[in-house]
C-alpha atoms as a PDB file:
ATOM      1  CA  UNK A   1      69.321 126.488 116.320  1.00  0.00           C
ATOM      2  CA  UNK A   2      66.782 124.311 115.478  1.00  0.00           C
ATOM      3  CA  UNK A   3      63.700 126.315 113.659  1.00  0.00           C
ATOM      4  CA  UNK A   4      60.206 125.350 112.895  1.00  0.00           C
ATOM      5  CA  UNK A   5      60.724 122.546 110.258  1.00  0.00           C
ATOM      6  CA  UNK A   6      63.423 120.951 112.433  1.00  0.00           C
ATOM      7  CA  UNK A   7      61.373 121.002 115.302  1.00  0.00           C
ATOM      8  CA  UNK A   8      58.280 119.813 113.215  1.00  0.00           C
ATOM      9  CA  UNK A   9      60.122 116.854 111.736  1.00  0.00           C
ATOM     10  CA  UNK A  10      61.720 115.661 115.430  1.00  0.00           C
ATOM     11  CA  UNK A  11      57.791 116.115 116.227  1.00  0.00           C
ATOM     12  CA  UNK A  12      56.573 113.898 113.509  1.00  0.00           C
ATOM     13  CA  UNK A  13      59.175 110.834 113.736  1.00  0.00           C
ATOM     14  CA  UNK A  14      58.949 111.126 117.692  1.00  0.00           C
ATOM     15  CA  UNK A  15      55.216 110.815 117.273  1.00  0.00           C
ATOM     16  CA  UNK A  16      55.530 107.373 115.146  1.00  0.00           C
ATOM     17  CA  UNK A  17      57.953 105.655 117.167  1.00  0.00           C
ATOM     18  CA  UNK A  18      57.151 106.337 120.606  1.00  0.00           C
ATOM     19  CA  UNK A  19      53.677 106.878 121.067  1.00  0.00           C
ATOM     20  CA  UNK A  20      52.187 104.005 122.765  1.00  0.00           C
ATOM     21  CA  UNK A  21      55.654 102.973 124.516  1.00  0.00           C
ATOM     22  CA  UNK A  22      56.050 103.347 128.112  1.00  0.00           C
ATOM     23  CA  UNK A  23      59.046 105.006 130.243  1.00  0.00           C
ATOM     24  CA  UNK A  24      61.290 102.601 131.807  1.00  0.00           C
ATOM     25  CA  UNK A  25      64.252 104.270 133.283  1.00  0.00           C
ATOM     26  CA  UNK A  26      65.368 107.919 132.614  1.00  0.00           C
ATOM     27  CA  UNK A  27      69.499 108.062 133.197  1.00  0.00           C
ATOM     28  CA  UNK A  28      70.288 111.977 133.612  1.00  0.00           C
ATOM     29  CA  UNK A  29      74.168 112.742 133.140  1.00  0.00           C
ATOM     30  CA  UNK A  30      73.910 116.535 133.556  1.00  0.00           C
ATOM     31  CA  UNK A  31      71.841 117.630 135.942  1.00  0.00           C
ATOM     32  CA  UNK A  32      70.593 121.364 134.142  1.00  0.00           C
ATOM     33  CA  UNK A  33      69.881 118.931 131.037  1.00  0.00           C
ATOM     34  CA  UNK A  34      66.362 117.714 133.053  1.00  0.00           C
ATOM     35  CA  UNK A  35      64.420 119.266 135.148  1.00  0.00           C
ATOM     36  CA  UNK A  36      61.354 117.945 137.514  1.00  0.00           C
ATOM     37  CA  UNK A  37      60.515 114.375 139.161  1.00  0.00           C
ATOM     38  CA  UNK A  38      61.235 111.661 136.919  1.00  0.00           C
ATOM     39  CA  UNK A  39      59.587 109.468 138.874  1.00  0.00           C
ATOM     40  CA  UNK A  40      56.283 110.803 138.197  1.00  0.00           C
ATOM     41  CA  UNK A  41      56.787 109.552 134.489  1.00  0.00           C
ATOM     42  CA  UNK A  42      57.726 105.988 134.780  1.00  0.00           C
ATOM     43  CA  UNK A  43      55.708 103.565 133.617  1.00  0.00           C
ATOM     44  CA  UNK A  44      53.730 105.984 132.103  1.00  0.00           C
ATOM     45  CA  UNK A  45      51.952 105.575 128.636  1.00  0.00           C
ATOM     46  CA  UNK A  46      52.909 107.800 125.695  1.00  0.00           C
ATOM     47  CA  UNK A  47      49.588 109.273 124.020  1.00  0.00           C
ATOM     48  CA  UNK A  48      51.320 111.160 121.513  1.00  0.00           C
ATOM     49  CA  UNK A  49      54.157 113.787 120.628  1.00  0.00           C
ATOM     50  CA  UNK A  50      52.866 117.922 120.035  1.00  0.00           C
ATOM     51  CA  UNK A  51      54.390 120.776 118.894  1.00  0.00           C
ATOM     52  CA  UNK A  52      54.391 125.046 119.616  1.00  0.00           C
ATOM     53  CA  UNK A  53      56.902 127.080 118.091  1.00  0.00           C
ATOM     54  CA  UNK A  54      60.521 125.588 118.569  1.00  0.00           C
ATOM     55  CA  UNK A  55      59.054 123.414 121.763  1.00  0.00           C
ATOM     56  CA  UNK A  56      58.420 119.558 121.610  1.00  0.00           C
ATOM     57  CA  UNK A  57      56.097 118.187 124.156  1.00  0.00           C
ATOM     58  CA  UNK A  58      55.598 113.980 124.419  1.00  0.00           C
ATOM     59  CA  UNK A  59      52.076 114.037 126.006  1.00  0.00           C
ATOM     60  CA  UNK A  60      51.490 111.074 128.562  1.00  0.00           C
ATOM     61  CA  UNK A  61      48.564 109.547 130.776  1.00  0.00           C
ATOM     62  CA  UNK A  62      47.938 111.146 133.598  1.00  0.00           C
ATOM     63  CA  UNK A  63      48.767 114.586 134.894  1.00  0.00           C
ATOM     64  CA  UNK A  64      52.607 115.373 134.139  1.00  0.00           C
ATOM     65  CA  UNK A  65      53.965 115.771 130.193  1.00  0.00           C
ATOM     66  CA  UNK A  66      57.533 116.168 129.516  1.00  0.00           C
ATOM     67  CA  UNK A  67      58.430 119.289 127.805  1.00  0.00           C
ATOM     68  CA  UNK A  68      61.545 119.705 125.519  1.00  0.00           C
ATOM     69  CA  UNK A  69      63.569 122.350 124.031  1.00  0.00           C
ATOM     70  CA  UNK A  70      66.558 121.655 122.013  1.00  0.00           C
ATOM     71  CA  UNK A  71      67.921 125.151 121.809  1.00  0.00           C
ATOM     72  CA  UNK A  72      71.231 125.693 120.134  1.00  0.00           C
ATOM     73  CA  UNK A  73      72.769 122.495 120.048  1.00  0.00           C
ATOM     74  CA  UNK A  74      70.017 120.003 121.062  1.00  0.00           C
ATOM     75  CA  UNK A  75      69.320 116.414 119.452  1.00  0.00           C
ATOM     76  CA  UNK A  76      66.674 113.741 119.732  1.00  0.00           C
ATOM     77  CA  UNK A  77      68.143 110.375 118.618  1.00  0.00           C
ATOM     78  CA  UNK A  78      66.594 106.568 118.749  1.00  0.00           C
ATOM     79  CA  UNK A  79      68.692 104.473 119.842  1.00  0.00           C
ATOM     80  CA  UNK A  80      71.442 107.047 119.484  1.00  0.00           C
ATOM     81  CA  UNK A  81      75.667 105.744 120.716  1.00  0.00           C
ATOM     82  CA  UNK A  82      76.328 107.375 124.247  1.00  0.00           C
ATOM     83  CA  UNK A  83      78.879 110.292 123.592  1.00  0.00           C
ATOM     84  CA  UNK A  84      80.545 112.988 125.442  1.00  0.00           C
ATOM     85  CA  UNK A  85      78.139 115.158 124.642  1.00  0.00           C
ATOM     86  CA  UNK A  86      75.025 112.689 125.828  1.00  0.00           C
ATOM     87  CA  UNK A  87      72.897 114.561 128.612  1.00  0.00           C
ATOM     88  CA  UNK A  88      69.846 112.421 129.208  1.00  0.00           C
ATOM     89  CA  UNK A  89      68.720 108.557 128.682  1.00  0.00           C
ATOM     90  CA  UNK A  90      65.415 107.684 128.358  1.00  0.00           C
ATOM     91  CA  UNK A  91      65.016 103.905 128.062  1.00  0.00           C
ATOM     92  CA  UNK A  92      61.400 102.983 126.794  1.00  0.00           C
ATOM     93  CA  UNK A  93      59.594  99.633 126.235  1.00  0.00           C
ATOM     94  CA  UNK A  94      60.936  99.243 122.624  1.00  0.00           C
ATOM     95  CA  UNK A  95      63.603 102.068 122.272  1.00  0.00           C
ATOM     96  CA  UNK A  96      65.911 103.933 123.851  1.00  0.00           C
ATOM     97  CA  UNK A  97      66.017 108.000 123.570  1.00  0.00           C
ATOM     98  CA  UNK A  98      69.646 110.026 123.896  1.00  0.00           C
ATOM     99  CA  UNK A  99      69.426 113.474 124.499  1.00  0.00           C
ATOM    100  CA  UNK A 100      72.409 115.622 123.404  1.00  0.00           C
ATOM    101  CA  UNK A 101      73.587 119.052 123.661  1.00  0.00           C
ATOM    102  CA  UNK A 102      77.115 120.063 123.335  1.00  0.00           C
ATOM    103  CA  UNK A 103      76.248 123.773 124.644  1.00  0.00           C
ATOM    104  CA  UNK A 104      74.118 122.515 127.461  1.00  0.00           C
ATOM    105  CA  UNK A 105      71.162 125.631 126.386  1.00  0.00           C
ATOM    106  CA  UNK A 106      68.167 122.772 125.592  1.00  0.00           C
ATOM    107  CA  UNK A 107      66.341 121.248 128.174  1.00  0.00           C
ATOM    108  CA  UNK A 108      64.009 118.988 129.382  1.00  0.00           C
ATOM    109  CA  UNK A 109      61.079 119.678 132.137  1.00  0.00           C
ATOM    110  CA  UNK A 110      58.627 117.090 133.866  1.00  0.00           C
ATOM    111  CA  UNK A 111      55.823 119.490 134.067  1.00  0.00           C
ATOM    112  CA  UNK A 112      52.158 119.176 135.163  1.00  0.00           C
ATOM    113  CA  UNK A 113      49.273 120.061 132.626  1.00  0.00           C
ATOM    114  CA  UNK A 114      48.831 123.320 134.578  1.00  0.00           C
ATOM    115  CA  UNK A 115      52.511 124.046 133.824  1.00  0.00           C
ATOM    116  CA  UNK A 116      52.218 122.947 130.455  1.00  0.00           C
ATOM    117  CA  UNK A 117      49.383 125.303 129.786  1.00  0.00           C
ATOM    118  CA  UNK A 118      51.157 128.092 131.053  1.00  0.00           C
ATOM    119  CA  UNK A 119      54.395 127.882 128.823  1.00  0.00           C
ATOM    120  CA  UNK A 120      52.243 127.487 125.707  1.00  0.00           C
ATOM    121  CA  UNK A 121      49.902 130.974 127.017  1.00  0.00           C
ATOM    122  CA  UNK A 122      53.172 132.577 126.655  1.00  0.00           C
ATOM    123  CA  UNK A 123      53.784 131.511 122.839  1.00  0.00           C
ATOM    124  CA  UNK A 124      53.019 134.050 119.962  1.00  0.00           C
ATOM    125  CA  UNK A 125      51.025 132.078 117.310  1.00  0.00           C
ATOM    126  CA  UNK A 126      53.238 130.161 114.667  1.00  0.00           C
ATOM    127  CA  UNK A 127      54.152 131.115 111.327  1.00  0.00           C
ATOM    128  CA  UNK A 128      51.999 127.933 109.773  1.00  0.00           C
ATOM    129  CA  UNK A 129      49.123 128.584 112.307  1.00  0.00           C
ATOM    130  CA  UNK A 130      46.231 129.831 110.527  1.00  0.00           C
ATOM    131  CA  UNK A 131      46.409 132.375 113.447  1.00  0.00           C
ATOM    132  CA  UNK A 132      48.966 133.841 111.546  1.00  0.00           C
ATOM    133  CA  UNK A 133      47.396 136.116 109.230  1.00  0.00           C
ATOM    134  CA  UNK A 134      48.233 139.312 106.898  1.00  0.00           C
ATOM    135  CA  UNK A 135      46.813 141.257 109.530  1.00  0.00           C
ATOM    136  CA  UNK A 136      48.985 139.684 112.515  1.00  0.00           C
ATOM    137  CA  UNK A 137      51.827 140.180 110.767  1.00  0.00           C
ATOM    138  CA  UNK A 138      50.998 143.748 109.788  1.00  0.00           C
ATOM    139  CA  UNK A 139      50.376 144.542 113.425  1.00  0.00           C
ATOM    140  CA  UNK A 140      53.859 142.487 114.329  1.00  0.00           C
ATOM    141  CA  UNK A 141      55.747 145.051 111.706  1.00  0.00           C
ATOM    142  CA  UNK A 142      53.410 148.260 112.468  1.00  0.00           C
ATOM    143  CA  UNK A 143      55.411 150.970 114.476  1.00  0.00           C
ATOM    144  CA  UNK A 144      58.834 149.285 115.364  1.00  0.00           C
ATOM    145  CA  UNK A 145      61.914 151.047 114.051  1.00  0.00           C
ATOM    146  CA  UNK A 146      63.674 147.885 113.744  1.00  0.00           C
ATOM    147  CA  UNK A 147      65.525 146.061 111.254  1.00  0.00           C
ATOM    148  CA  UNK A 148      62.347 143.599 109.437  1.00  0.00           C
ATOM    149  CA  UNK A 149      64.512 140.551 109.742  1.00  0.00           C
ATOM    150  CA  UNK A 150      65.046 141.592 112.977  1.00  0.00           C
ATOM    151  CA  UNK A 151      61.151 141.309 113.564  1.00  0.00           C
ATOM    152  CA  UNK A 152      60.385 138.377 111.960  1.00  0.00           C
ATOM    153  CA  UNK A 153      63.067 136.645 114.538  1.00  0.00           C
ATOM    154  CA  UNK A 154      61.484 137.756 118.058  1.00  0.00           C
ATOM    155  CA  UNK A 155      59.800 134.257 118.842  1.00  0.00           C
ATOM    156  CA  UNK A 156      57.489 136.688 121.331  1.00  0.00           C
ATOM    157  CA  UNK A 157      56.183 137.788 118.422  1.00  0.00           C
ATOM    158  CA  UNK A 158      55.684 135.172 115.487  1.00  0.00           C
ATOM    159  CA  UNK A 159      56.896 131.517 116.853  1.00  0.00           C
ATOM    160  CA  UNK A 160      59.095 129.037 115.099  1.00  0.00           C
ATOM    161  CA  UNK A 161      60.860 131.160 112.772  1.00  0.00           C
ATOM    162  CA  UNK A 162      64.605 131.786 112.721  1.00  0.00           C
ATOM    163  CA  UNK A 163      67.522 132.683 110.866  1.00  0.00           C
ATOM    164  CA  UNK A 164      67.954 130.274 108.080  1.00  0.00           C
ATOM    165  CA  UNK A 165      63.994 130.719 107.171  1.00  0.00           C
ATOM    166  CA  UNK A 166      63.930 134.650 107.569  1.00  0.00           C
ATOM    167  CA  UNK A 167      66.662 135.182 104.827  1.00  0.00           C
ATOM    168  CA  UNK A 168      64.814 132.564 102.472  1.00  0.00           C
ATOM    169  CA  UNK A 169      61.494 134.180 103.560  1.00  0.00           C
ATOM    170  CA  UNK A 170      62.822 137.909 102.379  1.00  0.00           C
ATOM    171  CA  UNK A 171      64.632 136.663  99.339  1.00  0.00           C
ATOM    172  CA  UNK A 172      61.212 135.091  98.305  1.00  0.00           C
ATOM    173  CA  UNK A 173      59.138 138.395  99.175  1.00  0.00           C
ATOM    174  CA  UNK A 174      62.062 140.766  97.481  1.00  0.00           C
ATOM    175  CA  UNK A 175      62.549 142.862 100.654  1.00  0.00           C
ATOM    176  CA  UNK A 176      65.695 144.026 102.215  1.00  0.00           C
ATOM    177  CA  UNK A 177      66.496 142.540 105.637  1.00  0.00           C
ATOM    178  CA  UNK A 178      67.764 146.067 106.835  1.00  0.00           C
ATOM    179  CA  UNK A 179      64.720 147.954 105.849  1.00  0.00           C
ATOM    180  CA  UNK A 180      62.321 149.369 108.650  1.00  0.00           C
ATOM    181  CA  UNK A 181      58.425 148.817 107.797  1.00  0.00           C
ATOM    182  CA  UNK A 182      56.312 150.812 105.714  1.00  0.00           C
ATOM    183  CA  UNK A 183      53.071 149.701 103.703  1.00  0.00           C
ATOM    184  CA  UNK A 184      54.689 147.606 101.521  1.00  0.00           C
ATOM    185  CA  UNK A 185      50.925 146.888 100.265  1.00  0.00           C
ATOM    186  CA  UNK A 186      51.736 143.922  98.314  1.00  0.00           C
ATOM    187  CA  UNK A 187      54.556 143.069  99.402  1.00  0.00           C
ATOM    188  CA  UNK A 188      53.576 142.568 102.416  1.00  0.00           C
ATOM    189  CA  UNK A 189      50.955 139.932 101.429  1.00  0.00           C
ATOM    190  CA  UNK A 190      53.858 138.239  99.648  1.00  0.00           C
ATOM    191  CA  UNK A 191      55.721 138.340 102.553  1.00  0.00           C
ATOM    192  CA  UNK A 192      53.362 136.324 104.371  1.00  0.00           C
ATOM    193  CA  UNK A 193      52.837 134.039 101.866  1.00  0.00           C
ATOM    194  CA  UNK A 194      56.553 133.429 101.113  1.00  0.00           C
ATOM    195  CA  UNK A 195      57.002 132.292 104.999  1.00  0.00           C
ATOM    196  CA  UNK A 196      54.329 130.485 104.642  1.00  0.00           C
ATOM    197  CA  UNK A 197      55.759 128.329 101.672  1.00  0.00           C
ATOM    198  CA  UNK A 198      59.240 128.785 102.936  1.00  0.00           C
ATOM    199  CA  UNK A 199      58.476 126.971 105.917  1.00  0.00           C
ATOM    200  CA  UNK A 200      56.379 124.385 104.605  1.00  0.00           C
ATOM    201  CA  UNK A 201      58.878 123.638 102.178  1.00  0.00           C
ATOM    202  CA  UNK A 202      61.789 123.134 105.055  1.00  0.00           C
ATOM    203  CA  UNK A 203      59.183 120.777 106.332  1.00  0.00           C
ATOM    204  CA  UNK A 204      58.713 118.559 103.611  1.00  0.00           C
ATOM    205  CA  UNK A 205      62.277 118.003 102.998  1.00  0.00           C
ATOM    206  CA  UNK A 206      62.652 117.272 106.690  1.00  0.00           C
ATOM    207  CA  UNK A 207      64.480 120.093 107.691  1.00  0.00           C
ATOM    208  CA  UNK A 208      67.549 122.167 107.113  1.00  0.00           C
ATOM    209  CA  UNK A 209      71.261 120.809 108.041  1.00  0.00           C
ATOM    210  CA  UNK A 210      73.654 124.067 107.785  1.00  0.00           C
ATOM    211  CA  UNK A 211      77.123 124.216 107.763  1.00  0.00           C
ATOM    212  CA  UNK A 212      78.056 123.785 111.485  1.00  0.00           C
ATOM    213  CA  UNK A 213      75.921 119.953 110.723  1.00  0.00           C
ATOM    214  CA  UNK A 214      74.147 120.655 114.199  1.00  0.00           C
ATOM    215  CA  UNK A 215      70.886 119.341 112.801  1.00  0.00           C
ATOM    216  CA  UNK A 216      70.174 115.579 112.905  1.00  0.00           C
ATOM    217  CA  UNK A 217      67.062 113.906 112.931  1.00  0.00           C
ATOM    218  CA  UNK A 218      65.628 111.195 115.354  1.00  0.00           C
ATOM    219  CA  UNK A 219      67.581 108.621 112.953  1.00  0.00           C
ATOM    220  CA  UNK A 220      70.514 110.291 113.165  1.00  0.00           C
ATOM    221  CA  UNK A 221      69.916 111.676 109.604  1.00  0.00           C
ATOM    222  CA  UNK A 222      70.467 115.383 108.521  1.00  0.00           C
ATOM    223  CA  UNK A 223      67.933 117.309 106.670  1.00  0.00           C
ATOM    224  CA  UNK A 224      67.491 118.083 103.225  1.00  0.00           C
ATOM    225  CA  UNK A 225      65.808 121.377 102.636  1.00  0.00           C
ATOM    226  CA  UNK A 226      69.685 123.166 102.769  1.00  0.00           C
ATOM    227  CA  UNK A 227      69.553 121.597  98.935  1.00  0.00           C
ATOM    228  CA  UNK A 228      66.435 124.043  98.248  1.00  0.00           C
ATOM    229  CA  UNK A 229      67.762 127.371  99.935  1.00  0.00           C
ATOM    230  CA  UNK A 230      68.243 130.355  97.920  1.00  0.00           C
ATOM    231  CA  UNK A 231      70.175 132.560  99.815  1.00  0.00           C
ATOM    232  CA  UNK A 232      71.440 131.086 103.173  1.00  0.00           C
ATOM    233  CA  UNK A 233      74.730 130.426 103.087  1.00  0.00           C
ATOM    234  CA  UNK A 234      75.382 131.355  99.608  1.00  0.00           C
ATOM    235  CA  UNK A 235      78.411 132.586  98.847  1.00  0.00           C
ATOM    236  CA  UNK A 236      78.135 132.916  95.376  1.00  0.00           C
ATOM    237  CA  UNK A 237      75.662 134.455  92.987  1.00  0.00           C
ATOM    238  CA  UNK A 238      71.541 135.241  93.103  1.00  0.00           C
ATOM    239  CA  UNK A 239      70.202 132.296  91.040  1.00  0.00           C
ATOM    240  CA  UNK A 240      67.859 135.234  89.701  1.00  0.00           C
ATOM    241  CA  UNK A 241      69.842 138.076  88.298  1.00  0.00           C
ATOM    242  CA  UNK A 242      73.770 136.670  89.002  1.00  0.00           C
ATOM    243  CA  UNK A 243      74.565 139.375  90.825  1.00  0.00           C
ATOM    244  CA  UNK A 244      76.561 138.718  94.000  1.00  0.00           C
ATOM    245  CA  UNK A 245      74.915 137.575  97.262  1.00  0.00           C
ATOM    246  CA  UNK A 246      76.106 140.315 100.069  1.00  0.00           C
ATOM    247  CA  UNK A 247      76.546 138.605 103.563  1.00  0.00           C
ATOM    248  CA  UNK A 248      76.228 141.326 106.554  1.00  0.00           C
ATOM    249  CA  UNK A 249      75.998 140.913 110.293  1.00  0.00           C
ATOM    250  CA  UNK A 250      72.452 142.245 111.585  1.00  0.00           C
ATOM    251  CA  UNK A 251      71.553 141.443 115.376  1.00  0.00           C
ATOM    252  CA  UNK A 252      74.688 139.274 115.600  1.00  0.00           C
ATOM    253  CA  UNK A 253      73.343 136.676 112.808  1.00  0.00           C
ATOM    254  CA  UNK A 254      74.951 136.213 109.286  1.00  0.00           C
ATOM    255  CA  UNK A 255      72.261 137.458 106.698  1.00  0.00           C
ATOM    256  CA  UNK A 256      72.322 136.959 103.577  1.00  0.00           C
ATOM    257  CA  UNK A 257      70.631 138.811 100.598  1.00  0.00           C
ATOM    258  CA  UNK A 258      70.540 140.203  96.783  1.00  0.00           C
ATOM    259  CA  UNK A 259      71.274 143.851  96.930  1.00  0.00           C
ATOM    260  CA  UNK A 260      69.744 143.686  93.259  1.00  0.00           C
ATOM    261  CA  UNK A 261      66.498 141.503  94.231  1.00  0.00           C
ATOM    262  CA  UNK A 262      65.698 142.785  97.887  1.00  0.00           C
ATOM    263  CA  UNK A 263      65.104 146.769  98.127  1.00  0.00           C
END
């Protein structure tokens, strides 16, 4: 799934090509792929292209926004070929947008600003907000018997975050994904800063592209942070003390970590 940085860099190229364009013609090929009255859209004017956790929204004049979630599978792309697994075409003045989705989870919504407001109400602050404190994420972590990395992935509580990040995130801050909260004191200032970085590094290298290659940007391009990771998707040794990375199963999703480097 597409996580903060992915999001954030569909956000940013979206934002440079289409603001100032106007909707032409939206072609929907599957109809749980869009949701709402397209007509209330076209020929509208594109002010600009905003971001909340893992949700895209391409603001417009007038009333209605569109709202977008790529879920699992989902992919912006500019003037993308038509495949099999093409869901939605949005022709605009200059360029043409292709929604895909080969497991048909993402979506998008024609919502009114009232609508739009109330989605975003629902979302937790995100991980780069400067919402996001030491002290939010102390009161996240305080009093659940959970699994941390099993915290730091429930988007009701910290938005944007997700699998590939939380293993880097823990590797950075030296804490074992299985371990259940205590005052890690320090640690747990590290711990926020090392999502922090973690993220903001996945966002200057325009996002990671894992194995399964789900993640391409608007050009079609995949990311480069997966060059940078540490532990995701290592199957060899900790870059730190060579011992071997262990890869467990915790809440369903491959984690990875240093038994040596993370206690």
């Amino acid at each position: 799934m597409p996580e903060l940085p992915e999001v954030e860099t569909v956000r940013k190229q979206l934002d440079k090509v289409l603001t100032g364009q106007r909707f032409r013609k939206i072609k929907v090929l599957n109809k749980k792929s869009l949701q709402g009255e397209t007509l209330k859209i076209i020929g509208k004017k594109i002010l600009g292209v905003k971001r909340k956790a893992k949700m895209i929204w391409i603001d417009l004049e007038g009333e209605n926004k569109l709202l977008i979630h790529l879920k699992m599978t989902g992919q912006l792309l500019i003037n993308g070929e038509v495949g099999k697994h093409t869901r939605v075409i949005i022709q605009l003045s200059k360029n043409k947008v292709i929604f895909n989705d080969l497991r048909l989870f993402g979506w998008i919504k024609v919502v009114n600003s009232k609508k739009l407001e109330q989605h975003l109400a629902k979302l937790p602050p995100d991980a780069v907000d400067k919402e996001f404190t030491v002290k939010y994420l102390e009161k996240v972590l305080k009093g659940s018997k959970r699994a941390i990395k099993l915290i730091l992935l429930d988007q009701s509580k910290i938005g944007g975050l997700g699998n590939i990040y939380v293993n880097e995130a823990l590797f950075c801050a030296g804490i074992n994904p299985t371990r259940k909260f205590s005052d890690y004191g320090k640690r747990l200032r590290r711990l926020h800063a090392c999502i922090k970085k973690i993220l903001r590094l996945g966002i200057k290298y325009g996002g990671t592209t894992a194995s399964d290659e789900k993640f391409l940007d608007i050009f079609g391009k995949p990311g480069k942070a997966q060059k940078h990771l540490k532990v995701y998707e290592n199957n060899g040794r900790c870059y730190q003390c060579k011992s071997e990375i262990k890869k467990i199963k915790l809440g369903g999703r491959g984690t990875y970590y240093c038994p040596q480097c993370q206690k």
